[in-house]
C-alpha atoms as a PDB file:
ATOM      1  CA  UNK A   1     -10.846  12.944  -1.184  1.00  0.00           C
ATOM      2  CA  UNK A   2     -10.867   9.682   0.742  1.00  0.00           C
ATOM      3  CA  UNK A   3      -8.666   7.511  -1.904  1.00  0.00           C
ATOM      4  CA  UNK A   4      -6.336  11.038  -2.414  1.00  0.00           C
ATOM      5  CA  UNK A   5      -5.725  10.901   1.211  1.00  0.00           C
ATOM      6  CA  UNK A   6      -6.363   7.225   2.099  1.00  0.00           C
ATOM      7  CA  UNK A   7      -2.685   6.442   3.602  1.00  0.00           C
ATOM      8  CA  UNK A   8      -2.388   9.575   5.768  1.00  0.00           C
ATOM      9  CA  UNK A   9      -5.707   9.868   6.603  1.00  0.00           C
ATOM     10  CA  UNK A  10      -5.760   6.095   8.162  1.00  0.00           C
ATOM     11  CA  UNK A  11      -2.131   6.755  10.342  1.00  0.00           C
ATOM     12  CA  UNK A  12      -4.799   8.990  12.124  1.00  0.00           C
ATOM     13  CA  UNK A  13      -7.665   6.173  13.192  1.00  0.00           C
ATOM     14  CA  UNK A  14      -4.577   4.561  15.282  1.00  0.00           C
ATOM     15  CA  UNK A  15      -3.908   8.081  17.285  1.00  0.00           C
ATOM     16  CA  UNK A  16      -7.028   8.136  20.177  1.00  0.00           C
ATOM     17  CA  UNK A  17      -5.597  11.448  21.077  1.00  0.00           C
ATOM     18  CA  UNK A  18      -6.346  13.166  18.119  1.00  0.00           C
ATOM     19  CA  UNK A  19      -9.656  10.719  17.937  1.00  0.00           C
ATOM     20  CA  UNK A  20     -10.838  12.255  21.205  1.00  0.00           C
ATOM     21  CA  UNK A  21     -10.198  16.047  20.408  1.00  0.00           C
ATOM     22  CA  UNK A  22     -12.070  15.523  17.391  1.00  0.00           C
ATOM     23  CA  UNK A  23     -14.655  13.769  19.435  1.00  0.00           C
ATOM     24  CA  UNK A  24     -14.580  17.287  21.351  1.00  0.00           C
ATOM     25  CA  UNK A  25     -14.641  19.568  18.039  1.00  0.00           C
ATOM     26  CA  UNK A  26     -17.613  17.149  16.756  1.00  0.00           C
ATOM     27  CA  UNK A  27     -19.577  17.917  19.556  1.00  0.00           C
ATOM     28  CA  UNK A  28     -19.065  21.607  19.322  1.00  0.00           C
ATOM     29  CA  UNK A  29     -19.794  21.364  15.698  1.00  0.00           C
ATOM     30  CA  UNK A  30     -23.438  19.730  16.458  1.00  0.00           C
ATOM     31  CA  UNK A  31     -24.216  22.109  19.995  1.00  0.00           C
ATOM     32  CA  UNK A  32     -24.006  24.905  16.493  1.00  0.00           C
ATOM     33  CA  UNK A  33     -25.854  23.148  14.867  1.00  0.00           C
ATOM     34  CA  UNK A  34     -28.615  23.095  17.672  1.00  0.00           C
ATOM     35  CA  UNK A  35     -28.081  26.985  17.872  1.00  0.00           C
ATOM     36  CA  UNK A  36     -28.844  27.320  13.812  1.00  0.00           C
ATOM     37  CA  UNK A  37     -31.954  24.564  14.601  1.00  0.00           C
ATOM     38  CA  UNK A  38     -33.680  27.056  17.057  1.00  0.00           C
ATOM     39  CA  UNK A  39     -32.713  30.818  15.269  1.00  0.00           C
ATOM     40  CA  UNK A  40     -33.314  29.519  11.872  1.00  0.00           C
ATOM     41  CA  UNK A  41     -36.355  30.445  10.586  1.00  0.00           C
ATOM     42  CA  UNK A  42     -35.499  29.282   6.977  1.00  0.00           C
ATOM     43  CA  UNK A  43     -37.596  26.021   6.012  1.00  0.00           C
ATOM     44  CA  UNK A  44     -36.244  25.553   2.524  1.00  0.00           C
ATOM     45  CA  UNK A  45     -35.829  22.076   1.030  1.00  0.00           C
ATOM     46  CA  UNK A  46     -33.070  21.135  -0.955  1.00  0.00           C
ATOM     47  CA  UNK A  47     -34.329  21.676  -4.209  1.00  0.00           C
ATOM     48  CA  UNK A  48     -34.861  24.872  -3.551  1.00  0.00           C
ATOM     49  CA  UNK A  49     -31.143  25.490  -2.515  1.00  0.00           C
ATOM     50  CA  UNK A  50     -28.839  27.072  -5.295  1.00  0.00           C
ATOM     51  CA  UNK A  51     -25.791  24.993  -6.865  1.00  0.00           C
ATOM     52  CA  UNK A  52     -23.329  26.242  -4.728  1.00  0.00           C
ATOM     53  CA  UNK A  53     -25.128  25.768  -1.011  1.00  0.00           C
ATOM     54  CA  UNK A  54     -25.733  22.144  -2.768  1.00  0.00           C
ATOM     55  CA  UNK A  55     -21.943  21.714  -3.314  1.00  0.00           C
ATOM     56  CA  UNK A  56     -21.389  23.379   0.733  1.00  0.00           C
ATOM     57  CA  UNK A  57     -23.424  20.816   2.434  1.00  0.00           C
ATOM     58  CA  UNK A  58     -21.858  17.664  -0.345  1.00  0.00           C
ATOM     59  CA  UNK A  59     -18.636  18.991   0.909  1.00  0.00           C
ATOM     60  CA  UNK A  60     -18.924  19.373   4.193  1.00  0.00           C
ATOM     61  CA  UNK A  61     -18.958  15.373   4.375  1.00  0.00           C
ATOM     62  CA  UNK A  62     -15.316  15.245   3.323  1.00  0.00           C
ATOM     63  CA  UNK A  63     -14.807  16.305   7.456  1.00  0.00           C
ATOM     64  CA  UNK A  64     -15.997  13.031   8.300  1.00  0.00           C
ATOM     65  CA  UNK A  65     -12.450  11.492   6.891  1.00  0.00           C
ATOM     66  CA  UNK A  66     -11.489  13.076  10.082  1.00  0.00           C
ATOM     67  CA  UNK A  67     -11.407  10.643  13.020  1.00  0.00           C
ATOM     68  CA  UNK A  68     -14.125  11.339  15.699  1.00  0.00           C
ATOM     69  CA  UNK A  69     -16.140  13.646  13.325  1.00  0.00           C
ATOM     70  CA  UNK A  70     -19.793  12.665  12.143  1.00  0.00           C
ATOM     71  CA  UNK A  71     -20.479  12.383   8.747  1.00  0.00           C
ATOM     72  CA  UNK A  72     -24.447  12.767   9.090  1.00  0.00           C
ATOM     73  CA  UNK A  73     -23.359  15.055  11.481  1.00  0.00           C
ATOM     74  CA  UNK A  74     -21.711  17.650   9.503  1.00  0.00           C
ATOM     75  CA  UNK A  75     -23.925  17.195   6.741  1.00  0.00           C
ATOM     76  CA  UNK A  76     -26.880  18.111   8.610  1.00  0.00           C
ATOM     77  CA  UNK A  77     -24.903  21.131  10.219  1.00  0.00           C
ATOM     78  CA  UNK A  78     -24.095  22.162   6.559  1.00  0.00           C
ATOM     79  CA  UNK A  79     -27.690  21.943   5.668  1.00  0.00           C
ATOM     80  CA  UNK A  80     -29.037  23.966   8.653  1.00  0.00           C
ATOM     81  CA  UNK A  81     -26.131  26.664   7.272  1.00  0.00           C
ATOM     82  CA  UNK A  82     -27.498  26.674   4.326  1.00  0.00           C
ATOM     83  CA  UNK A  83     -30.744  27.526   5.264  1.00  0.00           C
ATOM     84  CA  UNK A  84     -32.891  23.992   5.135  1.00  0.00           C
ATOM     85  CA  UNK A  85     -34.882  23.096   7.267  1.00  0.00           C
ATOM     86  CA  UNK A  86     -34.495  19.634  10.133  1.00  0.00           C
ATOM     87  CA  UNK A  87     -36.156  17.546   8.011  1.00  0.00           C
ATOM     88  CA  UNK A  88     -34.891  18.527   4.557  1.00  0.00           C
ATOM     89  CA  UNK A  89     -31.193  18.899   6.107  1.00  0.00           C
ATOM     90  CA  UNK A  90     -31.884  15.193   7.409  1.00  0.00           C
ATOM     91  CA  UNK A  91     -33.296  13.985   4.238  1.00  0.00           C
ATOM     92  CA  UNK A  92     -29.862  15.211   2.396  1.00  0.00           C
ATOM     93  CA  UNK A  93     -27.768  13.886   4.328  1.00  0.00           C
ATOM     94  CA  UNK A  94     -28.623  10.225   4.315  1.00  0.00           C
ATOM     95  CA  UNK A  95     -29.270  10.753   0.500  1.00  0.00           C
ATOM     96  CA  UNK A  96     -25.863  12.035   0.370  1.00  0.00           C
ATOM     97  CA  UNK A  97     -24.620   8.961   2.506  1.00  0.00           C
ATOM     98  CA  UNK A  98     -25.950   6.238  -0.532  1.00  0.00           C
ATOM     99  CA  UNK A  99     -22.846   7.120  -2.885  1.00  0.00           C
ATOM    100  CA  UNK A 100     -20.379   6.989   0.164  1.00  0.00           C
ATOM    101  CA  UNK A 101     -21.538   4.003   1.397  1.00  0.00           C
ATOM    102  CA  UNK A 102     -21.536   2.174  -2.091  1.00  0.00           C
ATOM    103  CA  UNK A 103     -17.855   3.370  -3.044  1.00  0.00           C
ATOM    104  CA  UNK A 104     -16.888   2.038   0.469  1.00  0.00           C
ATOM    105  CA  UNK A 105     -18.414  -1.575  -0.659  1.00  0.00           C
ATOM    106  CA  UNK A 106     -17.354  -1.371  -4.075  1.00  0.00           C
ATOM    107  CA  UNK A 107     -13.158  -0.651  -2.327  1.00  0.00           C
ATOM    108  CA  UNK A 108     -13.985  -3.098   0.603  1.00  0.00           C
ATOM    109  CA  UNK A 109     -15.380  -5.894  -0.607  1.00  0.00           C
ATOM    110  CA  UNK A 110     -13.069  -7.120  -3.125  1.00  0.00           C
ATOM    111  CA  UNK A 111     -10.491  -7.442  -0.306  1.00  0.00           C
ATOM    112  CA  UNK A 112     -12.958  -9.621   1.812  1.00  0.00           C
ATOM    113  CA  UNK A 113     -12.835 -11.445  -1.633  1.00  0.00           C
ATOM    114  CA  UNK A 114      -9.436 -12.105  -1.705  1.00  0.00           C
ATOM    115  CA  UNK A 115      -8.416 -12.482   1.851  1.00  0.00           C
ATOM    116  CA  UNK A 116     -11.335 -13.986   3.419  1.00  0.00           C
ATOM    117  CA  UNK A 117     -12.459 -17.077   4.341  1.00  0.00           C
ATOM    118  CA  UNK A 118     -15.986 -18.848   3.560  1.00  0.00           C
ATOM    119  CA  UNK A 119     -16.564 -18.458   7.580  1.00  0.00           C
ATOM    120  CA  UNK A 120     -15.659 -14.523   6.793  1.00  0.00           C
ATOM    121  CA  UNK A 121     -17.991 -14.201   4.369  1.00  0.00           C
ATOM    122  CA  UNK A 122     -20.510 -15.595   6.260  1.00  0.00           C
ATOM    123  CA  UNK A 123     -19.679 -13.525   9.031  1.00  0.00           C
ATOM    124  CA  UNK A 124     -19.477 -10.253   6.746  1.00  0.00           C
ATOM    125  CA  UNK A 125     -22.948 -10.816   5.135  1.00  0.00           C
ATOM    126  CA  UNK A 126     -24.795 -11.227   8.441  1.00  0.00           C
ATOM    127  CA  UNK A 127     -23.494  -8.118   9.633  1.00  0.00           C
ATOM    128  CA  UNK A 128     -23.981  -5.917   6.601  1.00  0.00           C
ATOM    129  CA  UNK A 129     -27.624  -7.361   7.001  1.00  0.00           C
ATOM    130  CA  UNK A 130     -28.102  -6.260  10.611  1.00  0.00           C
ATOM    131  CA  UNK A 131     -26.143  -3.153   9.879  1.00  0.00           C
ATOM    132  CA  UNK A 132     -28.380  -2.103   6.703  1.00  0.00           C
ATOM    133  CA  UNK A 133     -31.759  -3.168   8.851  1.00  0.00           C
ATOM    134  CA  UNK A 134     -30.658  -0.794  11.744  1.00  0.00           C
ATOM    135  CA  UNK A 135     -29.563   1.367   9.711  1.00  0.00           C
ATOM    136  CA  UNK A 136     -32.764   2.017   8.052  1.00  0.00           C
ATOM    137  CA  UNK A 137     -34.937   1.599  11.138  1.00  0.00           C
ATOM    138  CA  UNK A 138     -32.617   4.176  12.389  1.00  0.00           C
ATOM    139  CA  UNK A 139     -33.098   6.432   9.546  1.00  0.00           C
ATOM    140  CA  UNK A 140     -36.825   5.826   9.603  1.00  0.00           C
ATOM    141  CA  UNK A 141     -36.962   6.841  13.254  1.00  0.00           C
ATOM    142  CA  UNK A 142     -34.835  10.135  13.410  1.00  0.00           C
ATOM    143  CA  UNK A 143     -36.956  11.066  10.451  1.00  0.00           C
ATOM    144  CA  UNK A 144     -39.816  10.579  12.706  1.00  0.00           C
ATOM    145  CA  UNK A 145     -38.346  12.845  15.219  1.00  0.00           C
ATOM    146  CA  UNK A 146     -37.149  15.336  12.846  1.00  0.00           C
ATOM    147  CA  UNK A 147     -40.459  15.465  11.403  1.00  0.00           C
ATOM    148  CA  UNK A 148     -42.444  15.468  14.556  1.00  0.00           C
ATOM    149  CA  UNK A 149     -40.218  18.189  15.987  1.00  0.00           C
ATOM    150  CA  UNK A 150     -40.514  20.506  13.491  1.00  0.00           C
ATOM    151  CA  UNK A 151     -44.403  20.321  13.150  1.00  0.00           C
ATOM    152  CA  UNK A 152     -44.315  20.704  16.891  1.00  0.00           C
ATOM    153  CA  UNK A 153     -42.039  23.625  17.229  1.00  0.00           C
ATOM    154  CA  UNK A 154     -44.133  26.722  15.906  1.00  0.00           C
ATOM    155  CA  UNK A 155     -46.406  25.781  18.724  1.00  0.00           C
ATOM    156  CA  UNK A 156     -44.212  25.735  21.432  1.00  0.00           C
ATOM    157  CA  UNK A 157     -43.941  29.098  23.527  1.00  0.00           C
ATOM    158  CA  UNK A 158     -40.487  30.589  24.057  1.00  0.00           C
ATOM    159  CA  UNK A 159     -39.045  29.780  27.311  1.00  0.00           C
ATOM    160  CA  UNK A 160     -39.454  33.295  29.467  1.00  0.00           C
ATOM    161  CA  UNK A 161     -37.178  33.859  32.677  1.00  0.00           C
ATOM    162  CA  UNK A 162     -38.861  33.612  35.742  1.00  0.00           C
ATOM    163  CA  UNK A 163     -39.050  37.536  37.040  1.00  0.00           C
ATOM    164  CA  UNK A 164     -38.766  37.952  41.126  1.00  0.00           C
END
């Protein structure tokens, strides 16, 4: 969807209007995505999803061509909808980030290539370096939280109004 809609889908990242109301919608999208978290009470993983809540949550990352909308974002939203649980939404949607990321590079870097310079390059690889080694300590960390949250939350009590 991305290379269909490359040209008019990039006129958009120079419009910080529309970036910010997305910004707005993206936020909205997670706070339901918080409501699914704590009224779900489905813990499937994502092998035991059928094909088509699969396809759902894959395509639900095509709203991330949107300015101002998360792509891990969505994805785990879509997940939650389709009845996984934190961690197993989580877990799908960096998996489902790999192929994005790669067909990004494989588009991208041949234009560094071309138009770059050797100081570019060098440039280019040390931040795909720190960007790959945050990116997985990143990962590894949410996955943490994810994990730790979810063993955590069968124990919690419900929050009860105070009574006068």
């Amino acid at each position: 969807m991305g290379l269909v809609f490359e040209k008019a889908l990039s006129a958009n990242f120079a419009r910080p209007a529309l970036a910010a109301s997305f910004l707005v919608l993206n936020g909205v999208v997670l706070l339901i995505g918080e409501r699914l978290r704590r009224s779900s009470r489905a813990k499937e993983g994502a092998s035991e999803l059928s094909l088509w809540q699969t396809i759902a949550v894959g395509t639900s990352q095509v709203l991330a061509l949107i300015p101002g909308i998360s792509r891990s974002g969505v994805t785990v939203v879509g997940g939650l909808a389709s009845g996984l649980g934190v961690e197993a939404a989580a877990r799908f949607s960096f998996l489902l980030a790999t192929p994005i990321i790669l067909a990004a590079g494989v588009l991208e870097v041949p234009k560094l290539l071309e138009y770059g310079t050797a100081r570019t390059l060098e440039v280019a690889l040390f931040g795909g370096a720190v960007a790959g080694l945050a990116a997985y300590g990143s990962t590894a960390l949410l996955m943490l939280l994810f994990r730790r949250r979810e063993v955590e939350a069968p124990h919690r009590p419900k929050h009860r109004p105070v009574q006068r």
